[in-house]
C-alpha atoms as a PDB file:
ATOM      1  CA  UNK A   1      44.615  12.873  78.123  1.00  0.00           C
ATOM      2  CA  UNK A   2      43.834  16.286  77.134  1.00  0.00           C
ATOM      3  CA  UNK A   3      40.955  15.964  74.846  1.00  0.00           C
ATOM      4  CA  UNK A   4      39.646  15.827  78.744  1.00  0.00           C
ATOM      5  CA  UNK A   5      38.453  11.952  76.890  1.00  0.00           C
ATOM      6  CA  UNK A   6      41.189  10.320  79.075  1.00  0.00           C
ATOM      7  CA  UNK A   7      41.292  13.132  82.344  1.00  0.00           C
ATOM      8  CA  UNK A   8      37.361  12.276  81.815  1.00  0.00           C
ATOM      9  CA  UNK A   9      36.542   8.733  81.250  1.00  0.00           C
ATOM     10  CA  UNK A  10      33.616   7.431  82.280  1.00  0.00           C
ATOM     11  CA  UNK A  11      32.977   3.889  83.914  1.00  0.00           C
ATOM     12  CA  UNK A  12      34.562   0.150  82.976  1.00  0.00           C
ATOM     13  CA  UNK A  13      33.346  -3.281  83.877  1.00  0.00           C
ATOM     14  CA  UNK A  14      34.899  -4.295  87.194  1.00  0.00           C
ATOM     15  CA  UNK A  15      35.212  -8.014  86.114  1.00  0.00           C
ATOM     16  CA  UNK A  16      37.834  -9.786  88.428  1.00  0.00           C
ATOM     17  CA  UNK A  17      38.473 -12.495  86.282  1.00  0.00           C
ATOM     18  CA  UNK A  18      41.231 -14.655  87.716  1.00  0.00           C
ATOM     19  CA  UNK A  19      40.966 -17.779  84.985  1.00  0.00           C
ATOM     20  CA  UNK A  20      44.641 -15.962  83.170  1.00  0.00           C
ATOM     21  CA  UNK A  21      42.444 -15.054  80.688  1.00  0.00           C
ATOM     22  CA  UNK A  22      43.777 -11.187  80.553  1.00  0.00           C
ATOM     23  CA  UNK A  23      46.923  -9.737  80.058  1.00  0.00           C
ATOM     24  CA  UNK A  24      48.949  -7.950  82.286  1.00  0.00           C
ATOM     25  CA  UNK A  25      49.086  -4.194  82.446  1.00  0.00           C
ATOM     26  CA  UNK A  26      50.548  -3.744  85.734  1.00  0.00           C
ATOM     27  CA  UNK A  27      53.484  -1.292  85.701  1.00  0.00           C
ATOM     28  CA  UNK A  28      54.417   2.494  84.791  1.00  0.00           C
ATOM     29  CA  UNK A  29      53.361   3.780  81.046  1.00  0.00           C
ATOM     30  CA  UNK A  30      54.014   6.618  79.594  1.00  0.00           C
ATOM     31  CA  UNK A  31      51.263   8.024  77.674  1.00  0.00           C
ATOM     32  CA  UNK A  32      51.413   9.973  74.649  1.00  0.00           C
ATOM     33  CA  UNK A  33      48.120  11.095  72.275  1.00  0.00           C
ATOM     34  CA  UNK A  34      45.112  12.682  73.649  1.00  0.00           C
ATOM     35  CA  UNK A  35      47.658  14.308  76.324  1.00  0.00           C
ATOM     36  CA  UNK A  36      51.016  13.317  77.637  1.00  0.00           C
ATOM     37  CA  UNK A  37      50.856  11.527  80.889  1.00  0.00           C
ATOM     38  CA  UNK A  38      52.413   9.052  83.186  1.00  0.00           C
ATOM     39  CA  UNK A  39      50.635   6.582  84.726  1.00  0.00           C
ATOM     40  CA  UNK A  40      50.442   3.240  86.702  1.00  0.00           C
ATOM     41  CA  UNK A  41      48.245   0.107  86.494  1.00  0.00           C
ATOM     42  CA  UNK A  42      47.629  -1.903  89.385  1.00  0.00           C
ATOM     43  CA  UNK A  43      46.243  -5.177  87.961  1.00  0.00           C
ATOM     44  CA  UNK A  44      44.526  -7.873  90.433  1.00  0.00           C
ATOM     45  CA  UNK A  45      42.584 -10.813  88.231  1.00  0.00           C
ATOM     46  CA  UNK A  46      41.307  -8.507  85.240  1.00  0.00           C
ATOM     47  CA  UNK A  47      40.357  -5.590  86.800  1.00  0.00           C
ATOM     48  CA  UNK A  48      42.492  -2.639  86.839  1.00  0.00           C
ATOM     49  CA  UNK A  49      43.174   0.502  88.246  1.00  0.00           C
ATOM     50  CA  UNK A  50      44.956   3.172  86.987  1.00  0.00           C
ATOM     51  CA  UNK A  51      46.310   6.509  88.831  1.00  0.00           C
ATOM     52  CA  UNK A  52      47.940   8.958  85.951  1.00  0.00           C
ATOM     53  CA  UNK A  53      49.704  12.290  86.435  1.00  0.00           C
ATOM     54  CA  UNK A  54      49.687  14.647  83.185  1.00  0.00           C
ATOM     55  CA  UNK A  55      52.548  17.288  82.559  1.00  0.00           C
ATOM     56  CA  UNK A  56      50.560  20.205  84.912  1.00  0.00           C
ATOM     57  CA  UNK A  57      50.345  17.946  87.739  1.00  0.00           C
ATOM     58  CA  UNK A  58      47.197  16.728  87.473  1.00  0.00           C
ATOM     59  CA  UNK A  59      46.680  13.533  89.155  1.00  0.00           C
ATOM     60  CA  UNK A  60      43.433  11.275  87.573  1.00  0.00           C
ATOM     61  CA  UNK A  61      42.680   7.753  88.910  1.00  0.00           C
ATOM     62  CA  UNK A  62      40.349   5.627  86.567  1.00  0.00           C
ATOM     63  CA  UNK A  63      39.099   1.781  86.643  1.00  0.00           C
ATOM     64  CA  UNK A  64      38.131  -0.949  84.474  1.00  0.00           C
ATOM     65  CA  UNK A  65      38.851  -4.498  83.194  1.00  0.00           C
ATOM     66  CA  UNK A  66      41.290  -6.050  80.735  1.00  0.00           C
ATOM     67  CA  UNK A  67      39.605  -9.177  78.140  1.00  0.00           C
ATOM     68  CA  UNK A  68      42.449 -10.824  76.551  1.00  0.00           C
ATOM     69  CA  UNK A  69      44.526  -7.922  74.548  1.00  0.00           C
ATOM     70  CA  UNK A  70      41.968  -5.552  75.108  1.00  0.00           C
ATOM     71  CA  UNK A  71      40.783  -3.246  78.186  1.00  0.00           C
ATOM     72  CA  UNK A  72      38.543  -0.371  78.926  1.00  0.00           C
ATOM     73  CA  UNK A  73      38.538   1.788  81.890  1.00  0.00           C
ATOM     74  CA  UNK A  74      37.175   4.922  82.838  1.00  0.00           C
ATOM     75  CA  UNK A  75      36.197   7.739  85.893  1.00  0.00           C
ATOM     76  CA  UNK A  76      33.355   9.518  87.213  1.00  0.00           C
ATOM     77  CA  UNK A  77      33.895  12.350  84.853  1.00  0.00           C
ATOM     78  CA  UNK A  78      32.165  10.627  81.640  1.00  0.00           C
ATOM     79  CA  UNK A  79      33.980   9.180  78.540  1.00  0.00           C
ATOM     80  CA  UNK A  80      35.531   6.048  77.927  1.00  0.00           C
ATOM     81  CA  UNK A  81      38.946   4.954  76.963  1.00  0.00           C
ATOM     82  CA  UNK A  82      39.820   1.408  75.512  1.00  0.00           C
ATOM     83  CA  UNK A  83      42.561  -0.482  73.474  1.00  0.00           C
ATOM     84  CA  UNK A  84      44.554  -3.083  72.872  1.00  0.00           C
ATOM     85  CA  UNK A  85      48.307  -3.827  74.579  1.00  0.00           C
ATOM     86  CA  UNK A  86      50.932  -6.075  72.630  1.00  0.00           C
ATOM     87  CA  UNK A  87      54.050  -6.406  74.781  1.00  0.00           C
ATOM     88  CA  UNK A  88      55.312  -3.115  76.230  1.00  0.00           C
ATOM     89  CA  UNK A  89      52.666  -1.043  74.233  1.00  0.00           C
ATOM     90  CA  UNK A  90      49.345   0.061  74.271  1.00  0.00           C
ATOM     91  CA  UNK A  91      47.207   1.879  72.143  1.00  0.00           C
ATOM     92  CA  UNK A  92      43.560   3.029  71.838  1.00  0.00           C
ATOM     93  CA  UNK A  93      41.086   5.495  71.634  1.00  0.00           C
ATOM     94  CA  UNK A  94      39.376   7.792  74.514  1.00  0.00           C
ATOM     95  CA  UNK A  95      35.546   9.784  73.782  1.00  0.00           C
ATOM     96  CA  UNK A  96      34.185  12.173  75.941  1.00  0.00           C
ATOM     97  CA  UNK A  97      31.675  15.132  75.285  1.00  0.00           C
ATOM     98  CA  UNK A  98      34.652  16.908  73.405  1.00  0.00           C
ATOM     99  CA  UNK A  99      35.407  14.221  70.626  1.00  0.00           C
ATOM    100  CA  UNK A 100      37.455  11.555  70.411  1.00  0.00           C
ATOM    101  CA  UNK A 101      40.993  11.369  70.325  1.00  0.00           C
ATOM    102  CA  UNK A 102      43.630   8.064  69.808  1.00  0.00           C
ATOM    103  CA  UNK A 103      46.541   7.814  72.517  1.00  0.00           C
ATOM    104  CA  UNK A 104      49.498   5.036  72.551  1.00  0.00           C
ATOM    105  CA  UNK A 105      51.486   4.346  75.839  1.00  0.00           C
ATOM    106  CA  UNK A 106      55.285   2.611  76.235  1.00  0.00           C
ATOM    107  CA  UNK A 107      56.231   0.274  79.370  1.00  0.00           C
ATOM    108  CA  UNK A 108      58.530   2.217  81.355  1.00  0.00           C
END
């Protein structure tokens, strides 16, 4: 996201929780806030993984963990991005050394 919070997040816990307790994120999203971006969440227990392509073609891949509603994830870059997903949206915040800046996503 374009704050550089999202293209930039730093690290999430790597819990691989498989006891149901998380929901599912898996899928395409498009991603609309911070910067406009589409990406896609590969989901195995709670952790996640998510590779996300902005509108110059910049391809960013990012990890973290889902707890019930909510999720975090982040990169090597620094910053961290979290928020909550209720059905086929998501919303939440991303901070990096630039500020902080809110972003929602849509299930493709």
């Amino acid at each position: 996201m374009l704050l550089l919070a999202f293209a930039a997040a730093a690290c999430g816990s790597d819990d691989d929780d498989d006891d149901g307790g998380c929901e599912d994120l898996s899928g395409s999203w498009s991603v609309n806030g911070c910067a406009t971006a589409n990406c896609t969440v590969a989901q195995s227990g709670c952790s996640i993984t998510l590779t996300c392509t902005t509108l110059v073609l910049t391809m960013v891949d990012f990890t973290g963990s889902v707890d019930g509603a909510t999720f975090s994830f982040a990169n090597d870059m620094g910053g961290t991005c979290e928020g909550t997903i209720s059905g086929t949206q998501m919303i939440g915040t991303c901070t990096s050394e630039a500020g902080t800046c809110e972003w929602d996503a849509d299930l493709n």
